[in-house]
PDB file of N, CA and C in Angstrom:
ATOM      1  N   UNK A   1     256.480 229.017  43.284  1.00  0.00           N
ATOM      2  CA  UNK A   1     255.056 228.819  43.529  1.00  0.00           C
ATOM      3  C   UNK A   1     254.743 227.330  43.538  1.00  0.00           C
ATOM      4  N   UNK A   2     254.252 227.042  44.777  1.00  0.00           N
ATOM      5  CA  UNK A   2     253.353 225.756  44.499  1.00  0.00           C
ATOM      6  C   UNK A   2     252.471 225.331  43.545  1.00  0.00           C
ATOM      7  N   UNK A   3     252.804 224.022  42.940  1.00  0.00           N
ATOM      8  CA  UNK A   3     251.642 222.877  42.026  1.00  0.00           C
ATOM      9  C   UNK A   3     250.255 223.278  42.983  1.00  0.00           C
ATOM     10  N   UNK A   4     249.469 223.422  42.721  1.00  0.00           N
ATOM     11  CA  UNK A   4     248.186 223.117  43.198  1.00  0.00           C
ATOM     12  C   UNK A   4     247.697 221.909  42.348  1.00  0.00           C
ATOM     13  N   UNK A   5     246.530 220.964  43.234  1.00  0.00           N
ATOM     14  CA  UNK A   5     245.897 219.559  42.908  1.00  0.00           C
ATOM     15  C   UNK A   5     245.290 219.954  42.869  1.00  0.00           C
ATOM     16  N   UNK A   6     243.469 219.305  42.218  1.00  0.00           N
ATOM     17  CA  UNK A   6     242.051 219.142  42.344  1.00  0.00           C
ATOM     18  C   UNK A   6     242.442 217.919  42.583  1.00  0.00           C
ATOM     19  N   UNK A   7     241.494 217.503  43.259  1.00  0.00           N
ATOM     20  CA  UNK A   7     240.802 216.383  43.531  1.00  0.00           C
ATOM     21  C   UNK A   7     239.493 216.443  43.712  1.00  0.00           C
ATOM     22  N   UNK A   8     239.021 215.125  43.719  1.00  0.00           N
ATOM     23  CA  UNK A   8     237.743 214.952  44.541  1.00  0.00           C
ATOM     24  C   UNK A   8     236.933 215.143  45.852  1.00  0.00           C
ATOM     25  N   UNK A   9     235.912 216.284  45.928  1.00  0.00           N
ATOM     26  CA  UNK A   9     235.587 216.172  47.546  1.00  0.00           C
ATOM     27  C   UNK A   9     236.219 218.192  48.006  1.00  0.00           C
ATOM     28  N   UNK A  10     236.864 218.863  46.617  1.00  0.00           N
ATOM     29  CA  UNK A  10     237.197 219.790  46.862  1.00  0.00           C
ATOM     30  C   UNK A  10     236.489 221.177  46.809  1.00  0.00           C
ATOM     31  N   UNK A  11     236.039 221.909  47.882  1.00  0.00           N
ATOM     32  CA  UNK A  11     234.785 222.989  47.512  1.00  0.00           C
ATOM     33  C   UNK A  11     235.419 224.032  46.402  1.00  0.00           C
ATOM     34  N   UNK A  12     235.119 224.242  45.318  1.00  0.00           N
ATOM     35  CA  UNK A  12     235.420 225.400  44.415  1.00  0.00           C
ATOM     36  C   UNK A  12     234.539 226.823  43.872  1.00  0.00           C
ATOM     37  N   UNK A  13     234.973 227.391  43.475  1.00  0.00           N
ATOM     38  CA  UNK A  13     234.105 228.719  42.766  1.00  0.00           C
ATOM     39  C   UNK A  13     235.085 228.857  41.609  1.00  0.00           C
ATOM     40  N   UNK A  14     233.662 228.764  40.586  1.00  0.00           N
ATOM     41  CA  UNK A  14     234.576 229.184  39.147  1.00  0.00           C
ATOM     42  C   UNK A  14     234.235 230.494  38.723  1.00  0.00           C
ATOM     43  N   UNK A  15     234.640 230.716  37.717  1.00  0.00           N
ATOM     44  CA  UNK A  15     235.087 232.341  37.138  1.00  0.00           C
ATOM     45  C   UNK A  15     233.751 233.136  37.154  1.00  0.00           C
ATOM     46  N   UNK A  16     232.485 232.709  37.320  1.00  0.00           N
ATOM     47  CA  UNK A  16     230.803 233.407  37.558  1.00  0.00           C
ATOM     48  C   UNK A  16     230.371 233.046  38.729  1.00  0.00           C
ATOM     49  N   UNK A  17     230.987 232.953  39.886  1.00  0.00           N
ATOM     50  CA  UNK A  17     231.027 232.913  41.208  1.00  0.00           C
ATOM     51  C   UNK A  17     229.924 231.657  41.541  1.00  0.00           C
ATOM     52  N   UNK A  18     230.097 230.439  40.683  1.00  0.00           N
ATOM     53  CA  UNK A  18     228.928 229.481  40.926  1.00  0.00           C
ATOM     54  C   UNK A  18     229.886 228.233  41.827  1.00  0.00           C
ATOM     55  N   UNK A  19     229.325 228.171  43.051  1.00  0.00           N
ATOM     56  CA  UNK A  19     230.412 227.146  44.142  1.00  0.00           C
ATOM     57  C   UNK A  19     229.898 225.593  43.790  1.00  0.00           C
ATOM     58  N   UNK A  20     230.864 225.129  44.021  1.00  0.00           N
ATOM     59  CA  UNK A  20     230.691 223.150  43.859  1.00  0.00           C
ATOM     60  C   UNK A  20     231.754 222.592  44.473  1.00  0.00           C
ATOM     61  N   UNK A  21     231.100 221.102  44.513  1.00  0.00           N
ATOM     62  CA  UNK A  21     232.054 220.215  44.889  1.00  0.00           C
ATOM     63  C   UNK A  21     232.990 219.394  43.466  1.00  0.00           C
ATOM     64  N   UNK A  22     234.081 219.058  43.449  1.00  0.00           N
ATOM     65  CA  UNK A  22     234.617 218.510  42.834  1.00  0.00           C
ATOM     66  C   UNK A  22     234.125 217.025  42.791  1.00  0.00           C
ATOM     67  N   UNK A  23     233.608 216.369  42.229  1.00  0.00           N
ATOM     68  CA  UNK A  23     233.723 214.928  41.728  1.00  0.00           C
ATOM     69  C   UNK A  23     234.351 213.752  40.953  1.00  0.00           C
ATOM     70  N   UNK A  24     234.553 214.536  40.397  1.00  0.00           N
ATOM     71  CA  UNK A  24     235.744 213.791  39.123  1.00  0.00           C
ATOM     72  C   UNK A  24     236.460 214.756  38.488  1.00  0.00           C
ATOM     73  N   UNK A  25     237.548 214.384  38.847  1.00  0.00           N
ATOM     74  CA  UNK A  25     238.639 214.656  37.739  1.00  0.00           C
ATOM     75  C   UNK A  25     239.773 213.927  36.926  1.00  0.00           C
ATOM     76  N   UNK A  26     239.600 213.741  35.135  1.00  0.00           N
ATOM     77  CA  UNK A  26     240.192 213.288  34.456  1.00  0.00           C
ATOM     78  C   UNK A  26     241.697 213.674  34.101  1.00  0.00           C
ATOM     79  N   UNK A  27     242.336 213.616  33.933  1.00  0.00           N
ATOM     80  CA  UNK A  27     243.227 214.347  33.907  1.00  0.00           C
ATOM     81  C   UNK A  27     243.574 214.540  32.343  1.00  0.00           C
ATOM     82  N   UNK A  28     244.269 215.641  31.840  1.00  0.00           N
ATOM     83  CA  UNK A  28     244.160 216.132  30.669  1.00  0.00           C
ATOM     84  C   UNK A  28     245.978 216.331  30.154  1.00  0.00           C
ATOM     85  N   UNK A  29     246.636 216.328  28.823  1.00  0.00           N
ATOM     86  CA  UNK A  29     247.814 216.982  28.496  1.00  0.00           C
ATOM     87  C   UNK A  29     248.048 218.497  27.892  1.00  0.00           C
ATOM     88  N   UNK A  30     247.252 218.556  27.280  1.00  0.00           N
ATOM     89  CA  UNK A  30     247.585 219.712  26.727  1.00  0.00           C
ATOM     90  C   UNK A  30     245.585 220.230  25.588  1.00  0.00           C
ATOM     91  N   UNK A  31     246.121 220.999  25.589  1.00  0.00           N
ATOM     92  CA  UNK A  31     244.696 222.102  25.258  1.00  0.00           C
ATOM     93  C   UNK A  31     243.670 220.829  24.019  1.00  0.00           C
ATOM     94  N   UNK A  32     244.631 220.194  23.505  1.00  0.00           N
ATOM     95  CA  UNK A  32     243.384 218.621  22.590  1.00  0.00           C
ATOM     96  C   UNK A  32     242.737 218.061  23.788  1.00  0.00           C
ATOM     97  N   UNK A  33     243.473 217.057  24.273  1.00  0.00           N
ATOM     98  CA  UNK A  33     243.667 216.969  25.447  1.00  0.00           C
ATOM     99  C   UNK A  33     243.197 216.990  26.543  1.00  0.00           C
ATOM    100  N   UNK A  34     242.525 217.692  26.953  1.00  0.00           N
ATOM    101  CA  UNK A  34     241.957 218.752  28.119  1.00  0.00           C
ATOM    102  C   UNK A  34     241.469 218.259  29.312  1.00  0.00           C
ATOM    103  N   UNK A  35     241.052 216.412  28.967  1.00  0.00           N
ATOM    104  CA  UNK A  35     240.667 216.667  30.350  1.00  0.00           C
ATOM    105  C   UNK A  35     239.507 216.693  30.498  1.00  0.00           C
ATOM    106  N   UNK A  36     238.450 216.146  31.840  1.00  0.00           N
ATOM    107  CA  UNK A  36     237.140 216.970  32.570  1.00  0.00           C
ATOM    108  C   UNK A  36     237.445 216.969  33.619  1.00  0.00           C
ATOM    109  N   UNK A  37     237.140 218.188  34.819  1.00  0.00           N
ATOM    110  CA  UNK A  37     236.595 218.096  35.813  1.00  0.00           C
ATOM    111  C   UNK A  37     235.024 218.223  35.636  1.00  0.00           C
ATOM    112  N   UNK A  38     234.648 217.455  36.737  1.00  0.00           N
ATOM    113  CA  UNK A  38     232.775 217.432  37.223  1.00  0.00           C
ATOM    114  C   UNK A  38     232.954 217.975  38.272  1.00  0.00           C
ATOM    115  N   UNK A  39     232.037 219.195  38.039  1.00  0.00           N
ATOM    116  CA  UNK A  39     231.849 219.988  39.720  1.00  0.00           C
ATOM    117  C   UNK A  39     229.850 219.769  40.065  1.00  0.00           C
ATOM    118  N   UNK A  40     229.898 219.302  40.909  1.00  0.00           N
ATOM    119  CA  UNK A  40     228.318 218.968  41.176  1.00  0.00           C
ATOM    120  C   UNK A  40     227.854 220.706  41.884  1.00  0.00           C
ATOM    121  N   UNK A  41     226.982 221.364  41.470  1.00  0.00           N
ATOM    122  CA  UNK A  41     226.601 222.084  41.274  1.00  0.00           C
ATOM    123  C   UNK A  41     225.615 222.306  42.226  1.00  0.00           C
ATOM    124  N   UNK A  42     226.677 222.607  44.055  1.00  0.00           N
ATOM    125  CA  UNK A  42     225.634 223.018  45.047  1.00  0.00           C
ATOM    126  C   UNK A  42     224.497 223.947  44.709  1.00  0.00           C
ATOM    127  N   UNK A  43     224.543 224.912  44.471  1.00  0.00           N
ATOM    128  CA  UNK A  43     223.248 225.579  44.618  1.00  0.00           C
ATOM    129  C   UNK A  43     222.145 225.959  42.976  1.00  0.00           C
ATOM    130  N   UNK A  44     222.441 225.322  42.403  1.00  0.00           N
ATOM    131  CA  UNK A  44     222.004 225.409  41.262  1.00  0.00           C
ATOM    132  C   UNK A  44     220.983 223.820  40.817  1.00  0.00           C
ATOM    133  N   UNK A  45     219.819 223.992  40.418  1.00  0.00           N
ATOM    134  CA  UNK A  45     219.390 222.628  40.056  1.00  0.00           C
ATOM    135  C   UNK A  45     219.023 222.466  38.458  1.00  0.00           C
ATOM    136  N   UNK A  46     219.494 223.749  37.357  1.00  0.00           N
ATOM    137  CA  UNK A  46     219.499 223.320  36.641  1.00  0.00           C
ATOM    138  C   UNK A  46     220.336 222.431  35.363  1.00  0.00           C
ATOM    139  N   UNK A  47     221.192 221.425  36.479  1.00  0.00           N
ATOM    140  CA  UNK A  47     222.067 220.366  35.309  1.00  0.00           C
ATOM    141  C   UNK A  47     222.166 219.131  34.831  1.00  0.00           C
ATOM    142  N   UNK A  48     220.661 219.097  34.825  1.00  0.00           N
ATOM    143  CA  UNK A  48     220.024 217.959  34.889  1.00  0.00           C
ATOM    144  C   UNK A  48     220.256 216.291  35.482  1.00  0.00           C
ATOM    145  N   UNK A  49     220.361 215.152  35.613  1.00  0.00           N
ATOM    146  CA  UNK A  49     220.019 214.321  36.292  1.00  0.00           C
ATOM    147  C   UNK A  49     221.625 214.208  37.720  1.00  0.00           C
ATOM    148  N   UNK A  50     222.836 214.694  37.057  1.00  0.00           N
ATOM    149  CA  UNK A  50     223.998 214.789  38.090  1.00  0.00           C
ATOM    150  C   UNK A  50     224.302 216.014  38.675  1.00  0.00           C
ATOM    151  N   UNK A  51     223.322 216.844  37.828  1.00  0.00           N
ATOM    152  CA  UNK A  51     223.986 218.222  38.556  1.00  0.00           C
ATOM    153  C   UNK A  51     224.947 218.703  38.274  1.00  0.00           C
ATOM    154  N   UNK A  52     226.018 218.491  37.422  1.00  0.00           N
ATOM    155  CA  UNK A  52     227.222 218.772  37.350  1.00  0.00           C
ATOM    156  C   UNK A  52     227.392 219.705  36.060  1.00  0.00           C
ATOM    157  N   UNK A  53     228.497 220.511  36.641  1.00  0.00           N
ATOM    158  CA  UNK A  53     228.877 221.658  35.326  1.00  0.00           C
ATOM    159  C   UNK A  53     230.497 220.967  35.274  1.00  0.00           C
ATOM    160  N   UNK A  54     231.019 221.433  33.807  1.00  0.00           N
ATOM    161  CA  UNK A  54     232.217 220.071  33.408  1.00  0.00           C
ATOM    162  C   UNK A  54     233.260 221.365  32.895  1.00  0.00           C
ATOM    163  N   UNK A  55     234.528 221.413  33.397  1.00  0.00           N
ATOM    164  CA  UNK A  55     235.413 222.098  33.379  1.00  0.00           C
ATOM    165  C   UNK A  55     236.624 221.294  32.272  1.00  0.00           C
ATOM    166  N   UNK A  56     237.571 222.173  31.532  1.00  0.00           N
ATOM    167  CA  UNK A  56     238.589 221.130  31.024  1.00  0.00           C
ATOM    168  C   UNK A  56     239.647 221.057  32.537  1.00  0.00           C
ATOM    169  N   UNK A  57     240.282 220.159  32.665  1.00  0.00           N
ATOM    170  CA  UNK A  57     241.179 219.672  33.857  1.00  0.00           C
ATOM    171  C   UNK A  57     242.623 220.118  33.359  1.00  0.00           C
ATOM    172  N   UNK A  58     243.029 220.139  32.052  1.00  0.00           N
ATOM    173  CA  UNK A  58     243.980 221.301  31.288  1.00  0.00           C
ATOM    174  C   UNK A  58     244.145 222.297  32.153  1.00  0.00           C
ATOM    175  N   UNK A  59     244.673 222.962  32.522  1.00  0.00           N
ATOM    176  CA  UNK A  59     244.747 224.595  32.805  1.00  0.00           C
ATOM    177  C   UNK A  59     243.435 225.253  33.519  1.00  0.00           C
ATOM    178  N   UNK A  60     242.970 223.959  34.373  1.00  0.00           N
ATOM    179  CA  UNK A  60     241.600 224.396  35.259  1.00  0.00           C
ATOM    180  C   UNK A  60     242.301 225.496  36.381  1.00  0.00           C
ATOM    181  N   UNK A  61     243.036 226.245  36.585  1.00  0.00           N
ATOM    182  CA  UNK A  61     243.098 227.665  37.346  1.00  0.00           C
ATOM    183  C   UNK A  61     242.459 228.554  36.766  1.00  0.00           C
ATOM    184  N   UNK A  62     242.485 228.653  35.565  1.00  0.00           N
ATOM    185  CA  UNK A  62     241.447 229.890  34.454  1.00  0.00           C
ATOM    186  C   UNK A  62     240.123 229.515  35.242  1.00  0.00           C
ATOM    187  N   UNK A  63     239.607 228.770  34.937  1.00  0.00           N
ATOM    188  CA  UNK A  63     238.157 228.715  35.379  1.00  0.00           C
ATOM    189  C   UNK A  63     237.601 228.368  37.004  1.00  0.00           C
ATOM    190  N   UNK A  64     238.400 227.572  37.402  1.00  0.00           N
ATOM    191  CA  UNK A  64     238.085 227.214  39.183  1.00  0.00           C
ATOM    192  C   UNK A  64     238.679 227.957  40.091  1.00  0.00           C
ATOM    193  N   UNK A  65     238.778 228.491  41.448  1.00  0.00           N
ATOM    194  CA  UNK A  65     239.363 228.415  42.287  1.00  0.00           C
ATOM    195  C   UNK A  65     239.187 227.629  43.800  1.00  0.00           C
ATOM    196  N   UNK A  66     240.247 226.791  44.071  1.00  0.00           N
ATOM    197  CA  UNK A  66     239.772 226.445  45.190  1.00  0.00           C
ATOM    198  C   UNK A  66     239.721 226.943  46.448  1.00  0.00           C
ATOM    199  N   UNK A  67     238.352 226.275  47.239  1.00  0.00           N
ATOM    200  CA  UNK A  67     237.986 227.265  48.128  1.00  0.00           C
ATOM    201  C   UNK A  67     238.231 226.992  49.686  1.00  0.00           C
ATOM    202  N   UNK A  68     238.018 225.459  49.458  1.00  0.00           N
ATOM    203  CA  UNK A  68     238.285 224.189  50.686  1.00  0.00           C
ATOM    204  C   UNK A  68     238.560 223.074  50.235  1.00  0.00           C
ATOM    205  N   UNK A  69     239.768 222.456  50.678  1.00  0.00           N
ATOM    206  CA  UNK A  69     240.288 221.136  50.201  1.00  0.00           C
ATOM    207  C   UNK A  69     240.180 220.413  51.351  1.00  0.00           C
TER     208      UNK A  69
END
């Protein structure tokens, strides 16, 4: 099986079917560790001034999938 990347600029849906763009991602080692992704939060306006809902970058397949890279 292929590594899959995030990056930046990548359309996703996480595990409550809420879609975004990727913006940042930190990169993380292990579950201390973890990491953020920032997903700016197309259709949703409540996340206040960036919009963004924040994922750990750890083991982000549990929670994201990507949709368009």
């Amino acid at each position: 099986m292929q590594n899959k990347t995030l990056k930046p600029g990548d359309h996703v849906i996480d595990i409550h079917g809420h879609e975004g763009i990727v913006v940042v991602v930190q990169p993380g080692n292990d579950v201390e560790d973890h990491g953020t992704v920032a997903v700016w939060q197309m259709n949703r306006t409540e996340y206040g001034i960036d919009n963004c809902e924040h994922y750990c970058e750890f083991g982000w397949e549990k929670s994201l999938r990507i949709i368009k890279n």
